[in-house]
PDB file of N, CA and C in Angstrom:
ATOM      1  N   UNK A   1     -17.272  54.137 -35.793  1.00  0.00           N
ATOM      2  CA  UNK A   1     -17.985  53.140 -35.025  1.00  0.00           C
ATOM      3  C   UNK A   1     -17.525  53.212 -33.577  1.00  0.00           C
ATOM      4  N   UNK A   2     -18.793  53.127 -32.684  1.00  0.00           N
ATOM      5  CA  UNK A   2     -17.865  52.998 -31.102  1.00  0.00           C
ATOM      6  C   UNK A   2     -18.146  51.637 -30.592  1.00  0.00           C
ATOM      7  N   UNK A   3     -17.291  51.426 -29.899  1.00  0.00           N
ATOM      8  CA  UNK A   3     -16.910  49.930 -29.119  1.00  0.00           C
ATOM      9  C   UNK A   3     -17.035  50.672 -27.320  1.00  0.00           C
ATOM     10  N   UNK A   4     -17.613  49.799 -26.589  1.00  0.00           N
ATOM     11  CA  UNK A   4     -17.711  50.259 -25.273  1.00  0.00           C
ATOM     12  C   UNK A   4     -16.751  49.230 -24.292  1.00  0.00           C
ATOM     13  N   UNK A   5     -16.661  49.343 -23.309  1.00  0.00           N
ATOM     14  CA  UNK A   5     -15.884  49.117 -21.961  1.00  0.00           C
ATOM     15  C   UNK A   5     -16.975  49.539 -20.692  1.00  0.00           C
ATOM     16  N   UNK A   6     -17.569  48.988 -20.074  1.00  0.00           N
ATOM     17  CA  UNK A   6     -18.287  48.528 -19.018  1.00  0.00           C
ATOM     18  C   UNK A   6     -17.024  48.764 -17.602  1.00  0.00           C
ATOM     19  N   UNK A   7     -17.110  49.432 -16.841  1.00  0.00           N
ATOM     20  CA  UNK A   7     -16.215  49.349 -15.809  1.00  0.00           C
ATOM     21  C   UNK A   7     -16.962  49.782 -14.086  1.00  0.00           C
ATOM     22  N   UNK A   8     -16.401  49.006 -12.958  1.00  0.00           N
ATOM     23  CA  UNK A   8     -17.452  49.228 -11.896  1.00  0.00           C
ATOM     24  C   UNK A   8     -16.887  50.387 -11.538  1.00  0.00           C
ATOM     25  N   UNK A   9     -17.189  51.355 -10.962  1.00  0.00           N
ATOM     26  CA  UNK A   9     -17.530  52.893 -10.270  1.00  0.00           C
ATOM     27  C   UNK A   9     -16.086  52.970  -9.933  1.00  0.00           C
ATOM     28  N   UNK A  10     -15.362  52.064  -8.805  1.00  0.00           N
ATOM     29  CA  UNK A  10     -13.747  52.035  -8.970  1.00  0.00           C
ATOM     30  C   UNK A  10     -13.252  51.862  -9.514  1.00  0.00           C
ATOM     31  N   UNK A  11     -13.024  50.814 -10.759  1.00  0.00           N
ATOM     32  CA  UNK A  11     -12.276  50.857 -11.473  1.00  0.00           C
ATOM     33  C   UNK A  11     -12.120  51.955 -12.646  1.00  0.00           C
ATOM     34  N   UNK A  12     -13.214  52.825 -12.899  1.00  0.00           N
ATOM     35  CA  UNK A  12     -13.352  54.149 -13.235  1.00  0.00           C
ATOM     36  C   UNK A  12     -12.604  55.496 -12.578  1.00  0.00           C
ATOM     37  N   UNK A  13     -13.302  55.457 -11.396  1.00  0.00           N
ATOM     38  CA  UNK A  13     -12.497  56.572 -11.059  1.00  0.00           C
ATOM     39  C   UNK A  13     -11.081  56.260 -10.595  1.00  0.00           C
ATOM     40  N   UNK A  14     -10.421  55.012 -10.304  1.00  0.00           N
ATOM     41  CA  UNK A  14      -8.809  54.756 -10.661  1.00  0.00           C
ATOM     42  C   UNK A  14      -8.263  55.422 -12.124  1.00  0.00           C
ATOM     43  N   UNK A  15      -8.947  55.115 -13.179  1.00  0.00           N
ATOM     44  CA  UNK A  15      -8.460  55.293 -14.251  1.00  0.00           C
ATOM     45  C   UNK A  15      -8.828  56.655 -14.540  1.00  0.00           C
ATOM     46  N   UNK A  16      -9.340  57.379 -14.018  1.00  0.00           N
ATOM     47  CA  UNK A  16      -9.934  58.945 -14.627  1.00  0.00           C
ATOM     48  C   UNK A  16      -8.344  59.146 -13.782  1.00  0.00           C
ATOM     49  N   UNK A  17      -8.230  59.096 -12.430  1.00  0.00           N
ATOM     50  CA  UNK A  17      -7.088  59.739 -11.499  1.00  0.00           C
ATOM     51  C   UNK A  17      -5.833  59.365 -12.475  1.00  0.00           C
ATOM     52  N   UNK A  18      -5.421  58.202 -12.953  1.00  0.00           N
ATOM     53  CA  UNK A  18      -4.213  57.547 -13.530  1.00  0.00           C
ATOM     54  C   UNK A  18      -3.982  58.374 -15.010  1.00  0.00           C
ATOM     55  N   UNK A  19      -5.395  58.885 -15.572  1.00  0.00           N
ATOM     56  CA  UNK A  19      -5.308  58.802 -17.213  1.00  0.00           C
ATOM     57  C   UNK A  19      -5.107  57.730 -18.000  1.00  0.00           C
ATOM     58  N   UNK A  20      -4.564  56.827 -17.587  1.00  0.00           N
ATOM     59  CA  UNK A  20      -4.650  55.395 -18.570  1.00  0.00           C
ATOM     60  C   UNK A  20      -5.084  53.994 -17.267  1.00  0.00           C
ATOM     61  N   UNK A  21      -5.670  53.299 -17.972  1.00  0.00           N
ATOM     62  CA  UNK A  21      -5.445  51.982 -17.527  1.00  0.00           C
ATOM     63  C   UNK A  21      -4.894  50.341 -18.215  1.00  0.00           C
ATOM     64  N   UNK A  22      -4.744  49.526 -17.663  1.00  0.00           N
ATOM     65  CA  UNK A  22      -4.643  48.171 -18.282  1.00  0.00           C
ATOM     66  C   UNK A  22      -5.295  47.033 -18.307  1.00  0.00           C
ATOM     67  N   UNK A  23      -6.782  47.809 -17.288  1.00  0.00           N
ATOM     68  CA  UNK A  23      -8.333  47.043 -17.383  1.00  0.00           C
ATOM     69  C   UNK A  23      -8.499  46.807 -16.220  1.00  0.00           C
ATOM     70  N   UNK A  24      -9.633  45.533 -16.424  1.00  0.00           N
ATOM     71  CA  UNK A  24      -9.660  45.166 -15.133  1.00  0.00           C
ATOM     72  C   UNK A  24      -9.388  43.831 -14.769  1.00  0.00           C
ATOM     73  N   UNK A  25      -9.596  42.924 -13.672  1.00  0.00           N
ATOM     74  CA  UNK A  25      -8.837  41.794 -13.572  1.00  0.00           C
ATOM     75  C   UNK A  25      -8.827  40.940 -14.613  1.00  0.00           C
ATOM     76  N   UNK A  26      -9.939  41.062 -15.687  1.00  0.00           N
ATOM     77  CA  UNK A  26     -10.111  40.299 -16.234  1.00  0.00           C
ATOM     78  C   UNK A  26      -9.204  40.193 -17.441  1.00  0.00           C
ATOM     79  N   UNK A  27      -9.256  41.826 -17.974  1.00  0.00           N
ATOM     80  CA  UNK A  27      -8.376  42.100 -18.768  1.00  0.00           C
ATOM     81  C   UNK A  27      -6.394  41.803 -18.484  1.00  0.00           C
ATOM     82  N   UNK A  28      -6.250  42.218 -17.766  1.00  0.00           N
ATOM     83  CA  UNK A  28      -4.998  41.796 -16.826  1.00  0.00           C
ATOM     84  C   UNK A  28      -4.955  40.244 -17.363  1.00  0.00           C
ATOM     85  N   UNK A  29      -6.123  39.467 -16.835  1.00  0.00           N
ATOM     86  CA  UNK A  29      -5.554  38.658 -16.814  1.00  0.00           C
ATOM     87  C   UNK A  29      -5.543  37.767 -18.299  1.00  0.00           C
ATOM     88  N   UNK A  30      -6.112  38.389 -19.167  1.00  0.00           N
ATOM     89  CA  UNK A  30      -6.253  37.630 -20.689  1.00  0.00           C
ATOM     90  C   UNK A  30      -4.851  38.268 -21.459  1.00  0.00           C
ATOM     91  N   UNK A  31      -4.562  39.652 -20.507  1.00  0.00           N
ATOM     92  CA  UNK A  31      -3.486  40.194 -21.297  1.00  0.00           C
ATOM     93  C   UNK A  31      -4.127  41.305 -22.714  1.00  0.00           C
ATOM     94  N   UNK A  32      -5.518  41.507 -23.038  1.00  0.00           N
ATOM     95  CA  UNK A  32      -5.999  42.308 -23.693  1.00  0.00           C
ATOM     96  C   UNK A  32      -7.146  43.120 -23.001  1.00  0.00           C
ATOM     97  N   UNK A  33      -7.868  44.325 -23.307  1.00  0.00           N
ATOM     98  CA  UNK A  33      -8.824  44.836 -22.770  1.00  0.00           C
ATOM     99  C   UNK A  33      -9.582  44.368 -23.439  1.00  0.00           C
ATOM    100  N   UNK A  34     -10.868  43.825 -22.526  1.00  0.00           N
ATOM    101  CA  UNK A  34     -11.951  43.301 -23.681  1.00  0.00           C
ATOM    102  C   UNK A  34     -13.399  44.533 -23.561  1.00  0.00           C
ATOM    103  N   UNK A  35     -13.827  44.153 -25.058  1.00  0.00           N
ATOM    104  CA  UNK A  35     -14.598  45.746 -25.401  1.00  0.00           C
ATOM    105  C   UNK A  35     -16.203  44.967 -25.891  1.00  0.00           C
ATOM    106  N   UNK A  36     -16.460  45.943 -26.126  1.00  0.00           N
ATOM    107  CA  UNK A  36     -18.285  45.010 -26.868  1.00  0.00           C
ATOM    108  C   UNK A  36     -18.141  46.050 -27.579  1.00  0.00           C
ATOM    109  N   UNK A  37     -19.557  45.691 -29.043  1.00  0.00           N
ATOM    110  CA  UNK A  37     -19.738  46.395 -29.604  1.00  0.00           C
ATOM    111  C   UNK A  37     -21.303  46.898 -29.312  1.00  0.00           C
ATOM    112  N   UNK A  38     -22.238  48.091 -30.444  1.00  0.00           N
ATOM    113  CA  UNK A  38     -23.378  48.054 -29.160  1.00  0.00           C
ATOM    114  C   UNK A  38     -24.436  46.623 -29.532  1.00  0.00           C
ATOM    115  N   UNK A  39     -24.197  45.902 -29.989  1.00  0.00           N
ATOM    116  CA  UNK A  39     -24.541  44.990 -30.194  1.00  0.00           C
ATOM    117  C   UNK A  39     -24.267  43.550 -29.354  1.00  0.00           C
ATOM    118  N   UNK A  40     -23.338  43.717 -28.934  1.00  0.00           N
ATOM    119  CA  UNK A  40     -23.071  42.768 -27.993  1.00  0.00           C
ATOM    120  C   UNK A  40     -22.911  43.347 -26.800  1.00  0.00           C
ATOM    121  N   UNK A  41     -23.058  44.849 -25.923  1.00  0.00           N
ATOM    122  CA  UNK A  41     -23.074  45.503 -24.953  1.00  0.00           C
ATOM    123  C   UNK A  41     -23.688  44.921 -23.771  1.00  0.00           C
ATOM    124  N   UNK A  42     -25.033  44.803 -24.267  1.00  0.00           N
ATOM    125  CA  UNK A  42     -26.519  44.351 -23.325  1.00  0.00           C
ATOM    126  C   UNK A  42     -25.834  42.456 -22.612  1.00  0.00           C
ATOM    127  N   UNK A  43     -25.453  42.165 -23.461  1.00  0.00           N
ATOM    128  CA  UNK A  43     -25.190  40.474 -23.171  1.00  0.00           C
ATOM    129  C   UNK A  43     -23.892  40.483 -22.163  1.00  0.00           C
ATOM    130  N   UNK A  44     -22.725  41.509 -22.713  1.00  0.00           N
ATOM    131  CA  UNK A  44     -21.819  41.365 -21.814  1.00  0.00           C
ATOM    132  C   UNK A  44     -22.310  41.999 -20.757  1.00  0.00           C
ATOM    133  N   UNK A  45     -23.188  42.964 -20.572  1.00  0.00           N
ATOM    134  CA  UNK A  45     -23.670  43.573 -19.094  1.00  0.00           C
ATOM    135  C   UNK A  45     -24.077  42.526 -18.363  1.00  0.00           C
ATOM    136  N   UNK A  46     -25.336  41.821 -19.067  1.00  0.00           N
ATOM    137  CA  UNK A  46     -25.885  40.501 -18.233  1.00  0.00           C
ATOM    138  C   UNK A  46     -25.119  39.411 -18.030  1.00  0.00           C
ATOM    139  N   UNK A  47     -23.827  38.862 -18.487  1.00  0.00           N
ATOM    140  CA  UNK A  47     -23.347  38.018 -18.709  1.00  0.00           C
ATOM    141  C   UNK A  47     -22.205  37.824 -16.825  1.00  0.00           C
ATOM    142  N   UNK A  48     -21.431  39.583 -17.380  1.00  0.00           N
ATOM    143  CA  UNK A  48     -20.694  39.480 -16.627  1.00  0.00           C
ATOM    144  C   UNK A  48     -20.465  40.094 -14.951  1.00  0.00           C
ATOM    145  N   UNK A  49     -22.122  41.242 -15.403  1.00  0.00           N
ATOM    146  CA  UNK A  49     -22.262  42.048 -14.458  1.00  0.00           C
ATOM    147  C   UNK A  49     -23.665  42.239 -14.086  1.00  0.00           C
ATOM    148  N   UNK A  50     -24.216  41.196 -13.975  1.00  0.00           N
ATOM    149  CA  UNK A  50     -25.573  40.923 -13.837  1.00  0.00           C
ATOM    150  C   UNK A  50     -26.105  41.446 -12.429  1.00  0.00           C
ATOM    151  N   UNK A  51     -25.838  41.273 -11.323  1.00  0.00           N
ATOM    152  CA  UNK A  51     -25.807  41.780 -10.078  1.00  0.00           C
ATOM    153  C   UNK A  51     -25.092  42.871  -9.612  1.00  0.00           C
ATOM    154  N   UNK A  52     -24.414  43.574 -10.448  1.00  0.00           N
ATOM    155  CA  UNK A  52     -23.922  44.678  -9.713  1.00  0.00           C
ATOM    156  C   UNK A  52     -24.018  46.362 -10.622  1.00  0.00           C
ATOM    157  N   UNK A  53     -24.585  47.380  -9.828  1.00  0.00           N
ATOM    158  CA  UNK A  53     -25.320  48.557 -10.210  1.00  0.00           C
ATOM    159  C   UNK A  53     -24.427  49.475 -10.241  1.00  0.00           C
ATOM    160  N   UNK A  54     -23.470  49.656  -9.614  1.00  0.00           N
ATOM    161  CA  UNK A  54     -22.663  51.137 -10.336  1.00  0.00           C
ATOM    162  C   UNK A  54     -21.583  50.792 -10.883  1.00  0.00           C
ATOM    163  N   UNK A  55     -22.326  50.945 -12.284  1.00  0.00           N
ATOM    164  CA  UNK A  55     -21.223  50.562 -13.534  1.00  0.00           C
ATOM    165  C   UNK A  55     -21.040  52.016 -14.204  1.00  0.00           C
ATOM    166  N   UNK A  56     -20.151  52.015 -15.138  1.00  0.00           N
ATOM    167  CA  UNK A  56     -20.016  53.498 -16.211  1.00  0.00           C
ATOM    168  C   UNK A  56     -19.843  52.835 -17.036  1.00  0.00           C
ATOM    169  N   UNK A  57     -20.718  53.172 -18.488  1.00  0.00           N
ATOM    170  CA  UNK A  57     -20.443  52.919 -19.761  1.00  0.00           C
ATOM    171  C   UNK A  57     -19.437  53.801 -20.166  1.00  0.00           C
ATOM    172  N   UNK A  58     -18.190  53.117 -20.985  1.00  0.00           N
ATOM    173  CA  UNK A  58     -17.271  54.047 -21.428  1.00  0.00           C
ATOM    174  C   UNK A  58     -17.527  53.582 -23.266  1.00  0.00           C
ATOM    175  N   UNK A  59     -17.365  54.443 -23.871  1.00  0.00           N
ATOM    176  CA  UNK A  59     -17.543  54.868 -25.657  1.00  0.00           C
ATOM    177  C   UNK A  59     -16.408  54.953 -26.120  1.00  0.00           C
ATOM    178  N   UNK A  60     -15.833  54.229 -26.903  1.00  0.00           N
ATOM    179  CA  UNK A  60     -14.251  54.489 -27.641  1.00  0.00           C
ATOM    180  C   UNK A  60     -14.643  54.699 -29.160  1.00  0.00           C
ATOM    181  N   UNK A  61     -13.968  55.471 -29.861  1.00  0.00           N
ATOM    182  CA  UNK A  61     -13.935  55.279 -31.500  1.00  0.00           C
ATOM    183  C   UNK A  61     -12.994  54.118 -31.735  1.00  0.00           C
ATOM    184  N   UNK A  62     -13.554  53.595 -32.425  1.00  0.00           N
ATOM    185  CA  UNK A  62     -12.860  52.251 -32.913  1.00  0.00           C
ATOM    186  C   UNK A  62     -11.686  52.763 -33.649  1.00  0.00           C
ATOM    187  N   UNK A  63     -11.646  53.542 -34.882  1.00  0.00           N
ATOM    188  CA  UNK A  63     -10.734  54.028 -35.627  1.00  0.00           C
ATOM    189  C   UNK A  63      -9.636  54.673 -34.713  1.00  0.00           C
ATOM    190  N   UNK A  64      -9.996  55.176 -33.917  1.00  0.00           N
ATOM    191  CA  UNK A  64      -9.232  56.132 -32.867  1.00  0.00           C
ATOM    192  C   UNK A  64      -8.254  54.757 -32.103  1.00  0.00           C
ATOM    193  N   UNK A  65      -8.624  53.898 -31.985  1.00  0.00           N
ATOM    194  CA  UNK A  65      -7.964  53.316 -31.323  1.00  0.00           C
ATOM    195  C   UNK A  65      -6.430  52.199 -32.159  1.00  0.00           C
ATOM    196  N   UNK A  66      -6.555  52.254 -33.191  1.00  0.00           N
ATOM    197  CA  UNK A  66      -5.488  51.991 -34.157  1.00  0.00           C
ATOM    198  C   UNK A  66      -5.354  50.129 -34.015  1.00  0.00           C
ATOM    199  N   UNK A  67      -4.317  50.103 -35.028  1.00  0.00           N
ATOM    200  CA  UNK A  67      -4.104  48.791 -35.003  1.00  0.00           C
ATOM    201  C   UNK A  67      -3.980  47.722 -33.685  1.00  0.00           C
ATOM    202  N   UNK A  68      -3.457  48.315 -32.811  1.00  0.00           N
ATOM    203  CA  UNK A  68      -3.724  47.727 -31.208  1.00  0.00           C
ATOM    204  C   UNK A  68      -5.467  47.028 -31.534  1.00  0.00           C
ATOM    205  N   UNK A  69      -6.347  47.416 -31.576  1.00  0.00           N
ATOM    206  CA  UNK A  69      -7.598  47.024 -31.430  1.00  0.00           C
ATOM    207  C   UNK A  69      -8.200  45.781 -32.621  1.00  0.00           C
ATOM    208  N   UNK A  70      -7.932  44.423 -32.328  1.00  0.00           N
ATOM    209  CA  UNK A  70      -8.056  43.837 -33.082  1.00  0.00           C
ATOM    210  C   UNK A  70      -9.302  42.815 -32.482  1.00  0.00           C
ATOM    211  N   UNK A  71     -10.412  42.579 -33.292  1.00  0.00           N
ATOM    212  CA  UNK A  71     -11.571  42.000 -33.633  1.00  0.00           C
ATOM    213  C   UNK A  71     -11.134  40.419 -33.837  1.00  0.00           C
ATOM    214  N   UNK A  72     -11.754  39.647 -32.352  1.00  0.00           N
ATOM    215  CA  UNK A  72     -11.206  38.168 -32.289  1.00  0.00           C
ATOM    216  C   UNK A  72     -12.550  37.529 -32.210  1.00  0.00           C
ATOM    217  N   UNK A  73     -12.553  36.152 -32.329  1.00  0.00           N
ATOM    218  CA  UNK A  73     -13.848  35.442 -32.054  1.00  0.00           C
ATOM    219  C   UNK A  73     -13.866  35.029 -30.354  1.00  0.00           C
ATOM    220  N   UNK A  74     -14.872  35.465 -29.570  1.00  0.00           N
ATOM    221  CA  UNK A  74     -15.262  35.181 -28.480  1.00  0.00           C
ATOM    222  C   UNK A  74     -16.605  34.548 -28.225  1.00  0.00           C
ATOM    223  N   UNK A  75     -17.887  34.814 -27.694  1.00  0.00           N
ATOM    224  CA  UNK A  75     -18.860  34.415 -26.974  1.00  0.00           C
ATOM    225  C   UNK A  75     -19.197  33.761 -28.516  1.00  0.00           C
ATOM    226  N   UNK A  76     -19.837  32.295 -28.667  1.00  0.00           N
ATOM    227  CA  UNK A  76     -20.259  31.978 -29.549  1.00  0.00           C
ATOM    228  C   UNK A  76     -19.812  32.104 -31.330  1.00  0.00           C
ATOM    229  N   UNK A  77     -18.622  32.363 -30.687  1.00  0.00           N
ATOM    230  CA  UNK A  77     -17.706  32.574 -32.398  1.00  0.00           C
ATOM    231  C   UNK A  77     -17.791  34.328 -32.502  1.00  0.00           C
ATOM    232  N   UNK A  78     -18.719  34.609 -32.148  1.00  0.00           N
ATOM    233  CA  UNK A  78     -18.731  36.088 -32.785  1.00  0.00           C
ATOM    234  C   UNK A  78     -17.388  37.085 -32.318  1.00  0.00           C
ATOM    235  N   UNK A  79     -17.085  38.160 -33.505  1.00  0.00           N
ATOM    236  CA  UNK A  79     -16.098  38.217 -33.449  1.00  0.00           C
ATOM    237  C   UNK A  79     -16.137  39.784 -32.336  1.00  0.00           C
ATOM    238  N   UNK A  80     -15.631  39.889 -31.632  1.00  0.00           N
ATOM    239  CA  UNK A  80     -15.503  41.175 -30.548  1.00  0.00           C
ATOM    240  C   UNK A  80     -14.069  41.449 -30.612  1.00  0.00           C
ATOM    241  N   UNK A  81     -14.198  43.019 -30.406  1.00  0.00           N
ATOM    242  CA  UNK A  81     -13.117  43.784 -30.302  1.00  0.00           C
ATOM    243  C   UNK A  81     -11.759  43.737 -29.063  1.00  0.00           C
ATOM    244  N   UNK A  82     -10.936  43.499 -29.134  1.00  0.00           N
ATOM    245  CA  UNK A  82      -9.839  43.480 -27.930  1.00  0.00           C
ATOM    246  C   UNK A  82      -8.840  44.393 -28.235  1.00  0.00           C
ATOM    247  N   UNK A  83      -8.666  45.377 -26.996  1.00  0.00           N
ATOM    248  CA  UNK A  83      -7.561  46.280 -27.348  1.00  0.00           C
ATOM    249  C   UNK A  83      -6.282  45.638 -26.779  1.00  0.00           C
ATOM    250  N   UNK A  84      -5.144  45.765 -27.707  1.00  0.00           N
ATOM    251  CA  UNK A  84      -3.658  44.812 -26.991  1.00  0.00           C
ATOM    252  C   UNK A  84      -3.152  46.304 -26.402  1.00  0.00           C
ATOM    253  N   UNK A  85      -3.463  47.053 -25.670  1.00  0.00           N
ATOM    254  CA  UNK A  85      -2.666  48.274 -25.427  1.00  0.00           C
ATOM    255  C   UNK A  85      -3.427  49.031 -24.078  1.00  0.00           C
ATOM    256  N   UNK A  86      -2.701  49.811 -23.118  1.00  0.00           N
ATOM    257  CA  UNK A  86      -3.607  50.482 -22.282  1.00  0.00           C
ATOM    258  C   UNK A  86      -4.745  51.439 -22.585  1.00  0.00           C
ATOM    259  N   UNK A  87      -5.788  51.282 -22.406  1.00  0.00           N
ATOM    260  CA  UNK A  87      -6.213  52.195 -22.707  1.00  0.00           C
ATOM    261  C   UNK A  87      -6.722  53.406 -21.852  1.00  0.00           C
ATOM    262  N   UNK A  88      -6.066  55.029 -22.966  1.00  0.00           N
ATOM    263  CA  UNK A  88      -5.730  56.133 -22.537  1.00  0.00           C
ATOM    264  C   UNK A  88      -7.244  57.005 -21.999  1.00  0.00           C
ATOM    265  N   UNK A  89      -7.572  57.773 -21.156  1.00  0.00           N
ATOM    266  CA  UNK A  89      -8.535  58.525 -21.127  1.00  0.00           C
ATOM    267  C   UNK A  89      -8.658  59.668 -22.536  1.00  0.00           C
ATOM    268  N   UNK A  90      -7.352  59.725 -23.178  1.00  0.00           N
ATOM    269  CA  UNK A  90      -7.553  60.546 -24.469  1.00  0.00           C
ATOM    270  C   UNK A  90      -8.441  59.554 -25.239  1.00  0.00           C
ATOM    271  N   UNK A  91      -8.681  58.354 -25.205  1.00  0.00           N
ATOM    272  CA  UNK A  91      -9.633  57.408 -25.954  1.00  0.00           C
ATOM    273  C   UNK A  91     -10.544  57.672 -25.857  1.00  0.00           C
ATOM    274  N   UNK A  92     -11.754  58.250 -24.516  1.00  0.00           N
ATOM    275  CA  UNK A  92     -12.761  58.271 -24.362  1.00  0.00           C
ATOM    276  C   UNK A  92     -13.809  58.991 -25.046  1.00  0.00           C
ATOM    277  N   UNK A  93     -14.758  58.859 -26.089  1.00  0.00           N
ATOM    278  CA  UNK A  93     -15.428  59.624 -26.421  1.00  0.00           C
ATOM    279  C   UNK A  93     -16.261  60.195 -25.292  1.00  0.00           C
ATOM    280  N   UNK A  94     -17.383  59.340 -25.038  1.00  0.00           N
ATOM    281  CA  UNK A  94     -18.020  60.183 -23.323  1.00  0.00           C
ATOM    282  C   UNK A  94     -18.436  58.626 -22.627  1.00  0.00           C
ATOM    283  N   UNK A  95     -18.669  59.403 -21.846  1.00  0.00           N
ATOM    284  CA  UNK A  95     -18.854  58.321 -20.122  1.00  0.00           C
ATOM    285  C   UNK A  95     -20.302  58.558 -19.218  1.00  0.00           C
ATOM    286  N   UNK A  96     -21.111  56.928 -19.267  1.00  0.00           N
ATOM    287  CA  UNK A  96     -22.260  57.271 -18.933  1.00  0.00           C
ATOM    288  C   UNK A  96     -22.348  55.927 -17.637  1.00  0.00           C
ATOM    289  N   UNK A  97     -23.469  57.240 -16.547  1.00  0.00           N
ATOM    290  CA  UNK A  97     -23.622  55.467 -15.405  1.00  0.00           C
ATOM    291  C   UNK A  97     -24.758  54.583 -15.990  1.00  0.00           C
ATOM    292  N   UNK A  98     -24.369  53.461 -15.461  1.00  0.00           N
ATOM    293  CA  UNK A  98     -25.102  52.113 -16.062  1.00  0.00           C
ATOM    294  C   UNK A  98     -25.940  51.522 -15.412  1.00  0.00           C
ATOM    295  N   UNK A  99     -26.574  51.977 -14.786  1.00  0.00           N
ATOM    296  CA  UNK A  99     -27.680  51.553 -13.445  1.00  0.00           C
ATOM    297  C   UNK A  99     -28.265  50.064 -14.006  1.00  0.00           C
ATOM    298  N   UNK A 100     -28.717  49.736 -12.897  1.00  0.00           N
ATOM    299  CA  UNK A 100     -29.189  48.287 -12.559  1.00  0.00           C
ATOM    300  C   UNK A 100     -30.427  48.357 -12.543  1.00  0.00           C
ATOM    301  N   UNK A 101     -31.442  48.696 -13.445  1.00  0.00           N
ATOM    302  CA  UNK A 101     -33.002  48.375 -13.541  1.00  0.00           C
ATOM    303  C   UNK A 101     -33.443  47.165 -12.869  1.00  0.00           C
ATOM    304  N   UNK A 102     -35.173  46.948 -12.940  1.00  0.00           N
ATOM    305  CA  UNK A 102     -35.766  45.873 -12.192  1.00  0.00           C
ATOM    306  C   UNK A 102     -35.147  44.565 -13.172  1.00  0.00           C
ATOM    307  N   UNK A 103     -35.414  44.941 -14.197  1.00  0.00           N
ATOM    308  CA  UNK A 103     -35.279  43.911 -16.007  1.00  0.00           C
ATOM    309  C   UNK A 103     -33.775  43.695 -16.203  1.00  0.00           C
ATOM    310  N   UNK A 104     -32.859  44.535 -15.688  1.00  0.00           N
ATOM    311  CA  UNK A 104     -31.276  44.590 -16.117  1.00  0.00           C
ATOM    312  C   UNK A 104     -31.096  46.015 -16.035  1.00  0.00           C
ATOM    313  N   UNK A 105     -29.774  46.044 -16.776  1.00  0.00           N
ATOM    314  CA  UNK A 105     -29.364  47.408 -17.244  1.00  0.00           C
ATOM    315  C   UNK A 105     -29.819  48.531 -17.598  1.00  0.00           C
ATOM    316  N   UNK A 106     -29.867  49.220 -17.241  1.00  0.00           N
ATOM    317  CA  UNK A 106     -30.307  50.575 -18.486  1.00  0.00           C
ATOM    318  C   UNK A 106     -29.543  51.685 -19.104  1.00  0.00           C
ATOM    319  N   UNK A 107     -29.636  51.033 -20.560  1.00  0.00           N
ATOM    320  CA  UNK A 107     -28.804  51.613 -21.189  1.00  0.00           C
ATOM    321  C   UNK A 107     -28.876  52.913 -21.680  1.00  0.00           C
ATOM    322  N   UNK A 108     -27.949  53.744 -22.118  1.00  0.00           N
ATOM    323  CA  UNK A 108     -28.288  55.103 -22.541  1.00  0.00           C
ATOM    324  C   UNK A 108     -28.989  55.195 -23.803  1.00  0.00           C
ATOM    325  N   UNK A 109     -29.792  56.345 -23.906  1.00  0.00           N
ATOM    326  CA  UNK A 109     -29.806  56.012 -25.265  1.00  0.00           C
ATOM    327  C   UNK A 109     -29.810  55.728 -26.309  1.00  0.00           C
ATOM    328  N   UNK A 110     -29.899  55.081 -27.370  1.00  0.00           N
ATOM    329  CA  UNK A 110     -28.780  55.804 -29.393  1.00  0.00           C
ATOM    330  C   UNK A 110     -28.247  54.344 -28.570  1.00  0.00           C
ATOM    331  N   UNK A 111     -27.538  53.296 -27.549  1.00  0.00           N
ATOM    332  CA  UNK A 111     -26.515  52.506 -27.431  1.00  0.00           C
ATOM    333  C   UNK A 111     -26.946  51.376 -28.248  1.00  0.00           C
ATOM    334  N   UNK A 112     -28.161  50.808 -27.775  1.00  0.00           N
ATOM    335  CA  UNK A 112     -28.930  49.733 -27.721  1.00  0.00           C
ATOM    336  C   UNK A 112     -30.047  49.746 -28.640  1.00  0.00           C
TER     337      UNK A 112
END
């Protein structure tokens, strides 16, 4: 199963240069990386990044990411994925840009 990470154009290419990161402010500041699944992808795009266009979808294997990655209740009870650990660019399955359509997002493919 993959779980995604939404990140803006810098905070991407920081973490491609670093090989790992520890998120972004938001994550920092909850103390976990927070992830969607592709089911909840589209909502966290609009939710949190509604106005802003150069995003990268990042793809993790869930399994790949080990017990660190534990499934909590967030937006409306439902339960979403949080990684307690940095996460490594060896995590990445692949990496796509997330452009800002007239309607929202547009997502890749197979995501949505």
């Amino acid at each position: 199963m993959l779980v995604y990470k939404i990140f803006r154009r810098s905070e991407w290419t920081a973490f491609r240069a670093a090989g790992v990161t520890a998120g972004a402010p938001v994550d920092l500041r909850d103390g976990f990386i927070h992830l969607s699944t592709a089911g909840q992808v589209t909502g966290t795009a609009a939710r949190h990044f509604a106005e802003e266009s150069d995003l990268v979808l990042v793809a993790l294997d869930a399994a790949r990411l080990g017990p660190d990655l534990r499934w909590e209740p967030a937006r409306g009870g439902a339960l979403f994925p949080h990684l307690y650990r940095p996460l490594r660019l060896s995590d990445v399955v692949w990496d796509k840009s997330l452009p800002l359509g007239a309607t929202g997002h547009i997502f890749p493919e197979g995501v949505v």
